[in-house]
Protein backbone atom coordinates (compact mmCIF):
# COMPACT_ATOMS: atom_id res chain seq x y z
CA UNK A 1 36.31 11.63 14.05
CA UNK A 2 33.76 13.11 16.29
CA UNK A 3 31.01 15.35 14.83
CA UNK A 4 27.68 16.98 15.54
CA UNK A 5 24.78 17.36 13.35
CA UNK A 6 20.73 18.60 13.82
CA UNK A 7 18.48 16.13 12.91
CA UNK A 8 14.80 16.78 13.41
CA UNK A 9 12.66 14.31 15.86
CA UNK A 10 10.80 12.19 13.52
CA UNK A 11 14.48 11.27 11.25
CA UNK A 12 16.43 10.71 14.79
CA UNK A 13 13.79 8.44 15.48
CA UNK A 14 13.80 6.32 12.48
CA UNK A 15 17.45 6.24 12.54
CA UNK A 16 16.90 4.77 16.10
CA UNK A 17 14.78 2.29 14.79
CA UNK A 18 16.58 1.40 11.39
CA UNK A 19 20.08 0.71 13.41
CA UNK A 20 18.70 -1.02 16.06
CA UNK A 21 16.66 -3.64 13.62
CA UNK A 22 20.06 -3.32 11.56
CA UNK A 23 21.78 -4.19 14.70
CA UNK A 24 24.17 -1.67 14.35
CA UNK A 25 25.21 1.42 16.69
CA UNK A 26 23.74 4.81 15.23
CA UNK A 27 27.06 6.10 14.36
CA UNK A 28 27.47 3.12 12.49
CA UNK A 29 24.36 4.10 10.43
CA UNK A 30 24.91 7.39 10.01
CA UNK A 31 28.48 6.33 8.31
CA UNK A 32 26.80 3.94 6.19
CA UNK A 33 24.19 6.27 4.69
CA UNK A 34 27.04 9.35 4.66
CA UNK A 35 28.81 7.08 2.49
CA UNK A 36 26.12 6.26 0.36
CA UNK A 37 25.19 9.24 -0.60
CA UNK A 38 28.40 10.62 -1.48
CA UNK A 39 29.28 7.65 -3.52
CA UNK A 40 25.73 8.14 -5.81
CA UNK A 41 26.78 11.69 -6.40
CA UNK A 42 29.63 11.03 -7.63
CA UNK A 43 28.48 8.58 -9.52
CA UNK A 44 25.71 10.73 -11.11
CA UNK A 45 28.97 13.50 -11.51
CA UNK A 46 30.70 11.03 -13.60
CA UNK A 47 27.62 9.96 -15.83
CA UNK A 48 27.00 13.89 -16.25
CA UNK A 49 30.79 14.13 -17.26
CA UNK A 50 30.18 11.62 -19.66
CA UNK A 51 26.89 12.88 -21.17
CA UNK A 52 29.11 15.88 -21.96
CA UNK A 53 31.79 14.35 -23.82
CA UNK A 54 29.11 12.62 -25.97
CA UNK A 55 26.42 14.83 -26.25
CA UNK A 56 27.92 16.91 -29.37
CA UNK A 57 30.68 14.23 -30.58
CA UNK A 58 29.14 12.96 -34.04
CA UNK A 59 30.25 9.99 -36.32
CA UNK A 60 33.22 10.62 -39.36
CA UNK A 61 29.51 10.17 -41.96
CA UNK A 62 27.79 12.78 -39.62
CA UNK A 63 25.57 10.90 -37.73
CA UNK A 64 25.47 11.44 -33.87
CA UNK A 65 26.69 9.20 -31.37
CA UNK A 66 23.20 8.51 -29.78
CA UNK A 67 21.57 7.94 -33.12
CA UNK A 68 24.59 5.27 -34.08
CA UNK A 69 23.75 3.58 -30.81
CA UNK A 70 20.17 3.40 -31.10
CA UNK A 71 21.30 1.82 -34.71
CA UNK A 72 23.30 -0.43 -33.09
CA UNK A 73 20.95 -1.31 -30.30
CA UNK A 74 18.35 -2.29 -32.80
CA UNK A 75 20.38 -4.38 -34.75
CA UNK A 76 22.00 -6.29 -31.97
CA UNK A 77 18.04 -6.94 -30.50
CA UNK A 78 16.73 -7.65 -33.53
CA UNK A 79 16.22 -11.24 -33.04
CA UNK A 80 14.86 -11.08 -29.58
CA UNK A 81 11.78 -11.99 -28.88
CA UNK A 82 9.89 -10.48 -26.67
């Protein structure tokens, strides 16, 4: 699909120089950094989902669930050396 979009001079520029040294058409680029950039947000979307499942959840004895992982990070490291 065909589109337009604004770009000011000095990022149509780079993009000029970053596909051609990529080797790829601009389009191409453009794609490539659309996709990207949807696929981090929607990453950070799910990690933000997750926070909020976890973030008031708390263990049968009470404790939270990011104070039972600390407590389980620290005893799994506990041998490491460093």
């Amino acid at each position: 699909m065909k589109t337009a979009i604004s770009l000011s001079d000095a990022l149509y520029a780079a993009a000029e120089r970053t596909a051609k040294s990529m080797g790829i058409p601009r389009s191409q680029l453009f794609a490539k950094a659309l996709e990207e950039f949807i696929d981090h947000h929607r990453k950070e979307r799910i990690t933000a989902q997750l926070n909020d499942v976890y973030a008031d959840k708390a263990n049968p004895d009470g404790s939270s669930v990011s104070a039972t992982s600390l407590a389980s990070l620290r005893d799994f490291t506990s041998n490491d050396t460093w």
